[in-house]
Protein backbone atom coordinates (compact mmCIF):
# COMPACT_ATOMS: atom_id res chain seq x y z
CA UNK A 1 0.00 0.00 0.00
CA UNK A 2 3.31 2.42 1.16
CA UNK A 3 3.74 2.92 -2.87
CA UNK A 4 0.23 3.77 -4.12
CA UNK A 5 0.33 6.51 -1.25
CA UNK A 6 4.03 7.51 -1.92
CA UNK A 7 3.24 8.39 -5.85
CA UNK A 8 -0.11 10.84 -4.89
CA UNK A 9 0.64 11.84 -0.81
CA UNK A 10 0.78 15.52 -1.86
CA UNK A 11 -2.55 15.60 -3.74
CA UNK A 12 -4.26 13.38 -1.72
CA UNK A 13 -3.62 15.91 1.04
CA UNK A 14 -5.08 18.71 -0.89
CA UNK A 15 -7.77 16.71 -1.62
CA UNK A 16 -8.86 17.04 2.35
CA UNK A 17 -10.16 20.88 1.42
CA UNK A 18 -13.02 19.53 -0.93
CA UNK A 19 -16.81 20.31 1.13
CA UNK A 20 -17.76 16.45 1.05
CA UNK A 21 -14.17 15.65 3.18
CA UNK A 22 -14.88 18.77 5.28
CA UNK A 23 -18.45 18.70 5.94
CA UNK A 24 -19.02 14.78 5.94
CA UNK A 25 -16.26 12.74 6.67
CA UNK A 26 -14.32 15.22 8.81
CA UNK A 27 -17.59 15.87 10.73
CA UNK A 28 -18.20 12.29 10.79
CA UNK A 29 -15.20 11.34 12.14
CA UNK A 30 -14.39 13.44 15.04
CA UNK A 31 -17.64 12.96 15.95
CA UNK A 32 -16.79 9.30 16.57
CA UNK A 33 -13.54 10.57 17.88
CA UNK A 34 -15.73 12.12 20.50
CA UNK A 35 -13.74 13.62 23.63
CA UNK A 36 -10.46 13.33 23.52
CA UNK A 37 -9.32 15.37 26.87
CA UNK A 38 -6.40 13.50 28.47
CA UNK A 39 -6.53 10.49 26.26
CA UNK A 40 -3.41 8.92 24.87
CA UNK A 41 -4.73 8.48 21.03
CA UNK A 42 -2.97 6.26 18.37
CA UNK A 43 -4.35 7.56 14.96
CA UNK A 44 -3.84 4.75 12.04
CA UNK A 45 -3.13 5.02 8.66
CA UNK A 46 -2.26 8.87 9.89
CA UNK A 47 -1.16 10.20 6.52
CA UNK A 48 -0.41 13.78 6.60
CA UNK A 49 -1.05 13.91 10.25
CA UNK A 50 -4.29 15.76 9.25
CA UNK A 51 -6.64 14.19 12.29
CA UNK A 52 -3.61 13.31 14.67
CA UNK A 53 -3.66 17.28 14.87
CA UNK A 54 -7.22 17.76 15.13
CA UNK A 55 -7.17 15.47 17.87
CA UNK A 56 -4.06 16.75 19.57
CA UNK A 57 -5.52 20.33 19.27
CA UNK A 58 -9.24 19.25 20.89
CA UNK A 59 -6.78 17.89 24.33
CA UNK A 60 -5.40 14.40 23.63
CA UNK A 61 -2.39 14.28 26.31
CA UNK A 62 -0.66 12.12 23.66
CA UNK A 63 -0.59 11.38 20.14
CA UNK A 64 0.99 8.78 18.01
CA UNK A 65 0.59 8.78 14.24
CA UNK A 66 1.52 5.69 11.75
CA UNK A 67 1.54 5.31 8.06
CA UNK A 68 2.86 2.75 5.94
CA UNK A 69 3.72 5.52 3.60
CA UNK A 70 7.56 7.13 4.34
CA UNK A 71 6.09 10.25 1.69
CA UNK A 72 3.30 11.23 4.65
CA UNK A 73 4.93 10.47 7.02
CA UNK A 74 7.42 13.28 5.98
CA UNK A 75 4.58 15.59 5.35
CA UNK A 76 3.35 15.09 8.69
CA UNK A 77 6.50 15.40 10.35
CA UNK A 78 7.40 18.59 8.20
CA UNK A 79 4.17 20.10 9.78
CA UNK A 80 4.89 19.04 13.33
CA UNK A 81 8.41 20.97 13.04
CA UNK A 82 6.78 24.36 11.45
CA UNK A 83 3.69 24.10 14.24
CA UNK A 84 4.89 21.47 17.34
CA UNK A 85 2.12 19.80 18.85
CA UNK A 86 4.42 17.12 20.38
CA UNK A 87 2.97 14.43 17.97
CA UNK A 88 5.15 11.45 17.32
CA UNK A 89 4.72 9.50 13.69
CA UNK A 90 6.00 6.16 12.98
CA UNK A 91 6.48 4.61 9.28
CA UNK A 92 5.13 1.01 10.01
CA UNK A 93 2.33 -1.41 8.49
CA UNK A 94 -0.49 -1.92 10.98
CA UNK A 95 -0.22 -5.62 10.13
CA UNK A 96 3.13 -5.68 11.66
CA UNK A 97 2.55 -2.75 14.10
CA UNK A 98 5.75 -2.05 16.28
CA UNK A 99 4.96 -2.29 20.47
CA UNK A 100 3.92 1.72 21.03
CA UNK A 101 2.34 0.74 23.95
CA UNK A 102 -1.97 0.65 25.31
CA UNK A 103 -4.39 3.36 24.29
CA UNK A 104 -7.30 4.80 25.72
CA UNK A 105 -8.49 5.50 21.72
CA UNK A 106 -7.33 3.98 18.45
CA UNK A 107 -8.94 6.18 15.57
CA UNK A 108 -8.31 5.14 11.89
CA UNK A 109 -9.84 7.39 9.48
CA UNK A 110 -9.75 4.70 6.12
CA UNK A 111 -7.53 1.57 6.94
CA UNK A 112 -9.27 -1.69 7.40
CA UNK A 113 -10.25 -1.94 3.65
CA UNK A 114 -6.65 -1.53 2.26
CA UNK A 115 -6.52 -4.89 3.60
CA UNK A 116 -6.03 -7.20 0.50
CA UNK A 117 -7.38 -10.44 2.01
CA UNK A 118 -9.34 -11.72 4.99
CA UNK A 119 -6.07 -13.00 6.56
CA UNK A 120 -4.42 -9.24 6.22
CA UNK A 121 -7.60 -8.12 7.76
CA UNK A 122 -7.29 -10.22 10.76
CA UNK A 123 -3.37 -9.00 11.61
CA UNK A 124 -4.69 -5.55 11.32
CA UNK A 125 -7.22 -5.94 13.66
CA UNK A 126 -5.52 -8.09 16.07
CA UNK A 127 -2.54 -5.46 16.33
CA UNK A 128 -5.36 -2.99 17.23
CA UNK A 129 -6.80 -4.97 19.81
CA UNK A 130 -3.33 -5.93 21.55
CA UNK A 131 -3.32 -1.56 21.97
CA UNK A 132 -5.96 -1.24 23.58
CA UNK A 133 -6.81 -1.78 27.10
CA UNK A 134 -10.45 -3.72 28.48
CA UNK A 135 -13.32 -1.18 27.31
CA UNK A 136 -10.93 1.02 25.05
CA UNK A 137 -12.37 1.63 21.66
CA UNK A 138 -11.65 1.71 17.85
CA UNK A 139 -13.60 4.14 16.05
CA UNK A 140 -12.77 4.30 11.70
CA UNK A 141 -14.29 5.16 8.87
CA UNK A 142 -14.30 2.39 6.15
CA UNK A 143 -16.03 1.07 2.65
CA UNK A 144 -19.50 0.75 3.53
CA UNK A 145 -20.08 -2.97 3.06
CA UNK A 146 -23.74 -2.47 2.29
CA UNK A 147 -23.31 0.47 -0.82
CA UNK A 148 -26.19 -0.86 -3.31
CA UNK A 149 -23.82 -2.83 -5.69
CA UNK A 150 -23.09 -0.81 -9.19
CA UNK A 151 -24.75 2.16 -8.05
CA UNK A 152 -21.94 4.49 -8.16
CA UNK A 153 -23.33 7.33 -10.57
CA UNK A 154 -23.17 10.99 -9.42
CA UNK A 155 -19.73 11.07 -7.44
CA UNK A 156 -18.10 13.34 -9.24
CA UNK A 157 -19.59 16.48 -7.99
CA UNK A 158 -18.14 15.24 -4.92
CA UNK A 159 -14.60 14.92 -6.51
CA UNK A 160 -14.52 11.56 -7.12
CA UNK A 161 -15.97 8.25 -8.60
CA UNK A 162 -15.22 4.84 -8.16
CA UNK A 163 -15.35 1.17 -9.44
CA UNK A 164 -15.49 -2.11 -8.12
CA UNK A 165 -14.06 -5.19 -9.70
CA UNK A 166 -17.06 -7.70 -10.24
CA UNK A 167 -18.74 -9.91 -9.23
CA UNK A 168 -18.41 -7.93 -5.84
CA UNK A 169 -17.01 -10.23 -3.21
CA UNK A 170 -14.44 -10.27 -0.56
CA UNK A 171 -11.11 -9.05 -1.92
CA UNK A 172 -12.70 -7.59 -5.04
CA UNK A 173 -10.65 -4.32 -6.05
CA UNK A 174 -12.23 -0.57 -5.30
CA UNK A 175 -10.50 1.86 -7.45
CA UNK A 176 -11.38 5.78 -6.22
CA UNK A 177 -11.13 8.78 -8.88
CA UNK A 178 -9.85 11.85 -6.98
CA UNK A 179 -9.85 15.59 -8.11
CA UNK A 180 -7.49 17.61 -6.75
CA UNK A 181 -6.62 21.05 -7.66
CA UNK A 182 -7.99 19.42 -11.46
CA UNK A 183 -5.47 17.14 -11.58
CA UNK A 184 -6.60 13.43 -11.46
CA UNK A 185 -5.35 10.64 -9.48
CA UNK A 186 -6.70 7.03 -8.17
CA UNK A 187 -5.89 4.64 -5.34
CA UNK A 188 -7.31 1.12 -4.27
CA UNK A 189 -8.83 -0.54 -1.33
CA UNK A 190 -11.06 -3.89 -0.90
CA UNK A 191 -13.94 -4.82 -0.50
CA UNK A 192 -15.38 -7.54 2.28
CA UNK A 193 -18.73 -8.35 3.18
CA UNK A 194 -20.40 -6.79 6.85
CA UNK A 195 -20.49 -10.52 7.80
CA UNK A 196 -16.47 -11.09 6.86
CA UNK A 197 -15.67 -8.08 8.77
CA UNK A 198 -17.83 -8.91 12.06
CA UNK A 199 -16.45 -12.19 12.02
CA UNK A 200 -12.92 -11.14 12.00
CA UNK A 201 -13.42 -8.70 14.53
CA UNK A 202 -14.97 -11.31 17.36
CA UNK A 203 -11.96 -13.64 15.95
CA UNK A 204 -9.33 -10.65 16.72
CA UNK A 205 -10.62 -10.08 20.21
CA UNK A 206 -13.15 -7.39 19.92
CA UNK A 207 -16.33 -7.69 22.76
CA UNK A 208 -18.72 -5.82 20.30
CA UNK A 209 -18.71 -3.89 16.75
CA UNK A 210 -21.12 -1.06 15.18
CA UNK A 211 -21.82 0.30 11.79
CA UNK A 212 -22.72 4.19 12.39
CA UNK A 213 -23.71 6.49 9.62
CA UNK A 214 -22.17 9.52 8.25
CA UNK A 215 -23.26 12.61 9.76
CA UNK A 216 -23.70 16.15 7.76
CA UNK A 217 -22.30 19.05 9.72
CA UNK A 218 -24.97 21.97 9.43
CA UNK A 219 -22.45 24.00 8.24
CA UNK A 220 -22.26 21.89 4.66
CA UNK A 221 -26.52 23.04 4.25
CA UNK A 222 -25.59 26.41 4.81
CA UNK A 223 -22.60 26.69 2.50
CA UNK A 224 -23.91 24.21 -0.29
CA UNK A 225 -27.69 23.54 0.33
CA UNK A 226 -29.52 20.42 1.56
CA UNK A 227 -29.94 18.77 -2.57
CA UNK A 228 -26.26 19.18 -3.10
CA UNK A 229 -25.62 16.27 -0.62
CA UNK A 230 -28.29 14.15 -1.64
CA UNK A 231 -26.60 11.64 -4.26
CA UNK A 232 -23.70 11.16 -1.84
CA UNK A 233 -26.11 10.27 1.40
CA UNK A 234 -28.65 8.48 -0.08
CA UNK A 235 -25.64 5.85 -1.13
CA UNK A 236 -22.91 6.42 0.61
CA UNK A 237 -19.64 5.06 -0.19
CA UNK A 238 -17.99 4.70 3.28
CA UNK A 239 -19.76 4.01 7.42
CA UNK A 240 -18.67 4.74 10.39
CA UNK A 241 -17.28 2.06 12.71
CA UNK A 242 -17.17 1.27 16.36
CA UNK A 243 -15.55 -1.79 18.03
CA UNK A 244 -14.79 -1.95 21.77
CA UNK A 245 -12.66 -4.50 23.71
């Protein structure tokens, strides 16, 4: 995954200033994030660092970012040193996550479904649940497993399409369309059935699992108008996630 990321880690973080990132899946997010005050937070699949700030900013008393990618991992180290939150970034696959030690949150904002098999699925998630203590959670947002299959018209307002290798089944490649500053550029994930993923999770250790839905911060209606977000909500493309040990 590290090279796919590499090749695009500059667009793909310019890509975080579209409305639908912004109003949706950044409002989504932290609100699974929820409060973060005094919490030691490891934030997966990290990137640029762009939520291991967020949450560092809202109170976190630590923050760890890691990225299989060395190119955002740089970017997110080159912002810690022009603006020091005291965020520390690793370069490591979650499937062979280093010891970093128990925390109180582990947030992943698009990691599970990178996963290119069931068996890469189940490292990921057992790594997760050896950081976290009885009761901590993991909150993520991932591929919705449910998206009405071939239905995937009307994206591109959004600044973006995809495609999904057929038939659909676990393991069948997603490819995502981005815009960014109009240049184009695409990346891949998997899919896997709800039923592969809750299984895996009760096999890695985890006491209970939740699909949420995406949220719409009010401020997205006021800046773009309820109809603008319609296409995107009434099929959406990703879900929230909540597992707790």
């Amino acid at each position: 995954m590290n090279a796919q990321y590499d090749a695009i880690a500059e667009q793909y973080r310019r890509s975080k200033d579209a409305p639908l990132r912004r109003y949706v899946e950044a409002y989504t997010f932290m609100q699974l994030v929820g409060d973060v005050h005094g919490k030691r937070v490891l934030d997966l699949a990290c990137g640029e660092g762009f939520y291991s700030r967020r949450i560092k900013e809202l109170g976190a008393a630590e923050v760890v970012g890691v990225d299989v990618s060395p190119a955002m991992i740089t970017l997110a180290e080159q912002q810690e040193q022009a603006a020091p939150l005291g965020i520390d970034y690793v370069c490591a696959d979650v499937q062979a996550l280093p010891e970093l030690g128990s925390f109180d949150l582990i947030a992943a904002a698009y990691l599970l479904h990178y996963a290119p098999d069931e068996r890469a699925l189940l490292r990921m998630c057992v790594h997760i649940v050896r950081s976290l203590p009885a009761g901590g959670r993991f909150v993520a947002l991932n591929e919705n497993p449910d998206q009405a299959v071939g239905q995937y018209a009307g994206y591109e307002q959004y600044g973006f399409n995809k495609t999904v290798e057929r038939p659909r089944r676990d393991g069948s490649k997603i490819t995502y369309f981005m815009i960014a500053d109009a240049s184009l550029f695409e990346f891949h994930a998997y899919h896997f059935s709800r039923m592969t993923y809750e299984r895996v999770f009760a096999v890695a250790g985890f006491r209970s699992s939740a699909w949420l839905p995406l949220q719409l911060d009010a401020a997205g209606v006021d800046a773009h108008g309820r109809d603008y977000w319609q296409e995107y909500l009434a099929n959406p493309p990703i879900i929230g996630l909540e597992c707790r040990v």
